[in-house]
Protein backbone atom coordinates (compact mmCIF):
# COMPACT_ATOMS: atom_id res chain seq x y z
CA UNK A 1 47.42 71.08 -17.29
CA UNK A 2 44.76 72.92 -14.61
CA UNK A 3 42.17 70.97 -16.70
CA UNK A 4 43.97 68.02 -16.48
CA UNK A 5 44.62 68.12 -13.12
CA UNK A 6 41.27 69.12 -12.19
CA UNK A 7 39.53 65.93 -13.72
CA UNK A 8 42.23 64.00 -11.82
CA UNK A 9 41.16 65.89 -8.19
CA UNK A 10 37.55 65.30 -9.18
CA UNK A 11 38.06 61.25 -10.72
CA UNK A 12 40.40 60.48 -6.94
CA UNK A 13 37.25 62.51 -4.82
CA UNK A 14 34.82 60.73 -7.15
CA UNK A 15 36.87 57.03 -6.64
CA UNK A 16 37.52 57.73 -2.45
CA UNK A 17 33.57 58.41 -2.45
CA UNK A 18 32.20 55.41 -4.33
CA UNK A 19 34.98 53.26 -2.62
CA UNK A 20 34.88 54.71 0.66
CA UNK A 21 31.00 53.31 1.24
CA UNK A 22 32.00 49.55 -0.06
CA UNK A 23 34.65 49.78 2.24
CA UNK A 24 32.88 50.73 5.05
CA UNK A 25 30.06 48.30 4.33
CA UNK A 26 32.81 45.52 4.75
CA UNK A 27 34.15 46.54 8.10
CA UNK A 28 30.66 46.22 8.95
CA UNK A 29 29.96 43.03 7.32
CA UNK A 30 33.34 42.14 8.76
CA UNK A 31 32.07 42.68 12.37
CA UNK A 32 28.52 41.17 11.71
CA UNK A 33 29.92 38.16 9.83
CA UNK A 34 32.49 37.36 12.15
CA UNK A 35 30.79 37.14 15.22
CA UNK A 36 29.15 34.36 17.25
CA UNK A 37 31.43 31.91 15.46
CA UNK A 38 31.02 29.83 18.67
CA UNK A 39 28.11 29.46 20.85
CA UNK A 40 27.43 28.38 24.73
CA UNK A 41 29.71 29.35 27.90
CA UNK A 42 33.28 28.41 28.95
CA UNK A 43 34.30 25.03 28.75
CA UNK A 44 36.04 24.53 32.32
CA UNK A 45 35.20 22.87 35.66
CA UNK A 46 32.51 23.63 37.87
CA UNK A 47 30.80 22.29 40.78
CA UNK A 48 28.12 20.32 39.84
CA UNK A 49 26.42 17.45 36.98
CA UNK A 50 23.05 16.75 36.80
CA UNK A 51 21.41 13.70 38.56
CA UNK A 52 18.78 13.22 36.29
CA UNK A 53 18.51 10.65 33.58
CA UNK A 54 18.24 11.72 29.63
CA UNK A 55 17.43 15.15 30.17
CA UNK A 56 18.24 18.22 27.84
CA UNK A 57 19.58 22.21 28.20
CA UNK A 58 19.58 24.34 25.75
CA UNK A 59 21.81 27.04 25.84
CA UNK A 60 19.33 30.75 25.51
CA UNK A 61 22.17 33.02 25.33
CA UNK A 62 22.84 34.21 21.61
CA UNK A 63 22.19 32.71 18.20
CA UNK A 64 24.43 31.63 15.58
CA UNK A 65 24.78 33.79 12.78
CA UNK A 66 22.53 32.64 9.36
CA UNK A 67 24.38 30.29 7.18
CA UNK A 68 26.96 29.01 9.90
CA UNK A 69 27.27 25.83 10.14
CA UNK A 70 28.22 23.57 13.64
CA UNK A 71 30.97 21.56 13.54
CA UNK A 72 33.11 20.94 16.88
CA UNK A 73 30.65 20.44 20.09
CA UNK A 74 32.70 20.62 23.19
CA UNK A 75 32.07 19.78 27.18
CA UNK A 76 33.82 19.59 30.59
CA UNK A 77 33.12 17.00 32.87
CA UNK A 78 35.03 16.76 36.05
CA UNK A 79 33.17 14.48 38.42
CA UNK A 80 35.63 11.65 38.74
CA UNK A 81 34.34 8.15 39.73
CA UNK A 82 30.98 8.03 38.32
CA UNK A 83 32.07 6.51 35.11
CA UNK A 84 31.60 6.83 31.43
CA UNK A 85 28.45 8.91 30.47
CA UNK A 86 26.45 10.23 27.46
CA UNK A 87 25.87 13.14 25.43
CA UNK A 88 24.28 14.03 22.11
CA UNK A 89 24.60 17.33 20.50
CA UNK A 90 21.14 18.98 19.27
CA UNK A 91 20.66 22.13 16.91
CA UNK A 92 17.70 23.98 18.06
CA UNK A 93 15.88 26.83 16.25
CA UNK A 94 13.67 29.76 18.76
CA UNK A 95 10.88 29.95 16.61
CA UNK A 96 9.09 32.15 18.81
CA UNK A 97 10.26 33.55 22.57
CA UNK A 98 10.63 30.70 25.03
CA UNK A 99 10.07 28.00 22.29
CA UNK A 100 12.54 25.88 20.90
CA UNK A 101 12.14 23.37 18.32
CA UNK A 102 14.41 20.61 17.27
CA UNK A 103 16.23 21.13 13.82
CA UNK A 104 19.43 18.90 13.85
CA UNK A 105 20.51 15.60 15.74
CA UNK A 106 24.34 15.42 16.11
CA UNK A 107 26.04 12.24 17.10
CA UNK A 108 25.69 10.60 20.27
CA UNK A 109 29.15 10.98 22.28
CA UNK A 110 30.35 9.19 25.29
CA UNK A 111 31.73 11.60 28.11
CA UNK A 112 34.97 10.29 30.25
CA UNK A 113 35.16 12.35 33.38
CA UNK A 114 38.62 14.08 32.64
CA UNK A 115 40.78 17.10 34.08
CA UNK A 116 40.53 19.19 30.47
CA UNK A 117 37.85 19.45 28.12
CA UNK A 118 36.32 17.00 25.82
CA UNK A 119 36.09 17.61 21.64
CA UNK A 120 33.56 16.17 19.63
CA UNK A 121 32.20 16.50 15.93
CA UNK A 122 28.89 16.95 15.77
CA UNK A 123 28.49 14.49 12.71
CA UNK A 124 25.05 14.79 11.61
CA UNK A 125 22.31 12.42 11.70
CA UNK A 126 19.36 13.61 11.22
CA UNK A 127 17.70 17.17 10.18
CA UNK A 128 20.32 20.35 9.63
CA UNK A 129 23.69 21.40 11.13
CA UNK A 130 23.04 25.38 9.22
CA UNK A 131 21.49 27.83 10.84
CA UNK A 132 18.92 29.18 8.37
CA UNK A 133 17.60 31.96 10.27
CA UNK A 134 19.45 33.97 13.24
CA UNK A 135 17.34 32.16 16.09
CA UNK A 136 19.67 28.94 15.98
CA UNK A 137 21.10 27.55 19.21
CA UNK A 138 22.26 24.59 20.26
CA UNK A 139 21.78 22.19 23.71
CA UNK A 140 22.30 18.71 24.64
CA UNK A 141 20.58 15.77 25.84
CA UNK A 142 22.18 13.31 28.36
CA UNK A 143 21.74 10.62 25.98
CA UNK A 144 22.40 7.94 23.53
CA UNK A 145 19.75 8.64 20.69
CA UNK A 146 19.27 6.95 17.40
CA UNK A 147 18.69 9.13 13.74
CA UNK A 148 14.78 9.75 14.88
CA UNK A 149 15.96 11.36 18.46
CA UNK A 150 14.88 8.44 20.32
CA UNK A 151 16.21 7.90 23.46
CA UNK A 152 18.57 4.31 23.65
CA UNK A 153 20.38 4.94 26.04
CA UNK A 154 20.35 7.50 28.77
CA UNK A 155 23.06 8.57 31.72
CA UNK A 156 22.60 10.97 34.66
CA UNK A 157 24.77 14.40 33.44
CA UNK A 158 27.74 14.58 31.99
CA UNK A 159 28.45 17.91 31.44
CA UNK A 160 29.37 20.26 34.37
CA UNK A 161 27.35 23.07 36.08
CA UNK A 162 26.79 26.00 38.58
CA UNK A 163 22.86 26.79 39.76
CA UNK A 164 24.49 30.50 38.20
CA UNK A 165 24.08 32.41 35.58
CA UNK A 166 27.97 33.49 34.63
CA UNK A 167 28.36 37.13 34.58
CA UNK A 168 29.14 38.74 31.15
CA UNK A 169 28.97 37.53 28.04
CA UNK A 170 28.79 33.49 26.61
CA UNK A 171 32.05 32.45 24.53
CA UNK A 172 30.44 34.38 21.20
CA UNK A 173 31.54 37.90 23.27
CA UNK A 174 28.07 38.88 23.09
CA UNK A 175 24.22 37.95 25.01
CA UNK A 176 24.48 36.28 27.87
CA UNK A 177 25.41 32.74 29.81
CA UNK A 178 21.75 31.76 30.27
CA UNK A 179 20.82 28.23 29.97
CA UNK A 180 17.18 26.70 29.97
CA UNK A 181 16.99 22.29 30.92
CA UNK A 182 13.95 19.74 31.59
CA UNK A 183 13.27 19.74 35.03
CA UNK A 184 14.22 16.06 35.70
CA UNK A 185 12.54 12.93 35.72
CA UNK A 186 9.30 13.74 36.45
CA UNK A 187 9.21 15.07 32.48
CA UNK A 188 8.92 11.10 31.45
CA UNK A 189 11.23 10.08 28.58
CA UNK A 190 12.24 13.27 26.79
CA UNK A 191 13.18 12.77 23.12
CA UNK A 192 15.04 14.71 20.54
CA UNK A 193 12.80 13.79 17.31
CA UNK A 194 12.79 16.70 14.49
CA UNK A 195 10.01 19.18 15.31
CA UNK A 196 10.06 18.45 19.18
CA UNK A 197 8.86 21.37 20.99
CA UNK A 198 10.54 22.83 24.18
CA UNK A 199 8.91 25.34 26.06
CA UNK A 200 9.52 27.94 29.18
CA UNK A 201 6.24 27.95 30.58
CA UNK A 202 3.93 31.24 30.71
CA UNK A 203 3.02 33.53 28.20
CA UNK A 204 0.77 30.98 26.40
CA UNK A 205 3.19 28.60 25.51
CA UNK A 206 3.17 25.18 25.12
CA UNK A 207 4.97 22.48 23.18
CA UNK A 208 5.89 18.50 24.05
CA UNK A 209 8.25 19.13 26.86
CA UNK A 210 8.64 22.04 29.55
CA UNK A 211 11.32 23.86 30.39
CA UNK A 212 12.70 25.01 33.93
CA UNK A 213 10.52 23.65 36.15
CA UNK A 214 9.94 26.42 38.96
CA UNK A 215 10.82 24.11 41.85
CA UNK A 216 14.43 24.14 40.63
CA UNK A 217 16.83 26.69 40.39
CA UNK A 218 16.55 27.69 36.78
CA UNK A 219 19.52 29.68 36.66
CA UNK A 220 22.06 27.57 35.57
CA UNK A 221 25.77 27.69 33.37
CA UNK A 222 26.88 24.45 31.24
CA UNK A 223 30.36 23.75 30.41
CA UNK A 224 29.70 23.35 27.02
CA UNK A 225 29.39 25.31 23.52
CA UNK A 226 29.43 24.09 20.02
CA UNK A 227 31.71 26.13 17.02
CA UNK A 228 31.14 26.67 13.74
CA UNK A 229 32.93 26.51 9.97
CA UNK A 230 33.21 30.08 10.39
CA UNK A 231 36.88 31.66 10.60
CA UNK A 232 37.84 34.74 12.82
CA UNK A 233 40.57 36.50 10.88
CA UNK A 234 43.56 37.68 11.83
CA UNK A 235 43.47 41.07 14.20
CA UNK A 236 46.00 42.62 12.10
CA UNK A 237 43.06 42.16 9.00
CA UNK A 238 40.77 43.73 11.30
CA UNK A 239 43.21 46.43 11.99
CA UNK A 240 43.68 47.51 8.38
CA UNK A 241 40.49 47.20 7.50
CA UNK A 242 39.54 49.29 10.62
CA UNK A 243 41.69 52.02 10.04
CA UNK A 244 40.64 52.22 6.29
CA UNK A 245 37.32 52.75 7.23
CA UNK A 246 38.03 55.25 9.74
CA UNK A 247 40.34 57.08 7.19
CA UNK A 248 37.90 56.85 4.45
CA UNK A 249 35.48 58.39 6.95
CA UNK A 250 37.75 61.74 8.09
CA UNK A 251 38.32 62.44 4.28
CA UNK A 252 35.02 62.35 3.42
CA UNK A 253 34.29 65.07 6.58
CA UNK A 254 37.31 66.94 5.23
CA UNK A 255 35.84 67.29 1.62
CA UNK A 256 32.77 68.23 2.69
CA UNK A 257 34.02 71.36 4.67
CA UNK A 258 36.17 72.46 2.23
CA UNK A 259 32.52 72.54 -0.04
């Protein structure tokens, strides 16, 4: 019976060990996975919309995590009485700091100037709607564009804004609530083909169209962000698998002091 109940003391220690580090892996994986399953800043009023014509942002506060995939794209506009305006949602992938190159063209979405925000899918045309690296964001172009990102039609802004930079975090909980835009019309005809470049000056960049122009005020927060197929689970999951973790963790100190 000592024997016996020896091999049992050592086969538990022996299971709580090999478990314990799987478990802990998945709270971690948990955290990791579940993050960022939305990207861009709050979706409410503010005091301004662009004047330009078919210009883009592109939000430059966090990525989407690798493998997510956009779905729901999703603006505020609250400048009554300028009419019905355009917007097309556009996947962008930071191939290298301050460059941006187009990956996916979402559908091209007419804006109604409204007291609550505005839901669209982003119904792929052209290009990708998965992030296949962790340097995917997303921005917009005040635009109707065609499958090649051709401009068709364009509109002056739909999409509200403050010449701010939002304190805290974007809607992800994480990075920032920086966004990056063409400076206006003096950029010509900007276009959302796959492979455009977009580019903050400096640093030897360059690409087919510059970004904040330094005779604007470059910073700037969008009402908008775009979500993906990922699903947050429920906090009590979290809890439990938390605490397990944690548990897993004080047993493991235990049985080493007891060594």
């Amino acid at each position: 019976m000592i024997f016996a109940g020896h091999r049992f003391r050592v086969a538990a220690r022996t299971a709580i060990s090999t478990a314990g580090p799987i478990l802990f892996a998945l709270v971690i994986s948990l955290a990791v996975g579940w993050a960022g399953t939305i990207e861009g800043s709050t979706a409410t009023a503010r005091s301004l919309t662009d004047s330009g014509l078919g210009q883009v942002m592109i939000f430059n506060g966090d990525f989407f995590n690798i493998g997510a995939t956009v779905t729901t794209f999703t603006v505020f506009d609250s400048n009554f009485g300028q009419g019905s305006k355009f917007v097309t949602p556009v996947l962008f992938e930071e191939t290298s700091s301050g460059v941006f190159v187009v990956r996916g063209i979402g559908t091209s979405d007419t804006v109604t100037p409204g007291s609550s925000p505005q839901a669209f899918a982003f119904n792929l045309m052209n290009g990708t709607a998965t992030a296949s690296s962790g340097l995917f964001t997303f921005g917009f172009i005040e635009a109707v564009v065609n499958s090649s990102g051709t401009q068709t039609t364009s509109s002056t802004g739909s999409v509200d804004l403050n010449l701010t930079v939002d304190p805290g975090p974007g809607v992800s909980g994480v990075g920032t609530n920086d966004w990056v835009f063409t400076p206006g019309p003096g950029a010509g005809v900007v276009n959302v083909s796959l492979g455009t470049t977009f580019f903050i000056p400096g640093g030897g960049r360059t690409g087919n169209f510059a970004l904040n122009n330094s005779t604007v005020n470059s910073d700037r927060t969008y009402s908008a962000n775009l979500a993906t197929n990922a699903t947050i689970p429920e906090p009590g999951t979290l809890t439990l698998f938390a605490t397990g973790g944690a548990l897993w963790l004080i047993g493991l100190v235990r049985s080493r002091r007891r060594r």
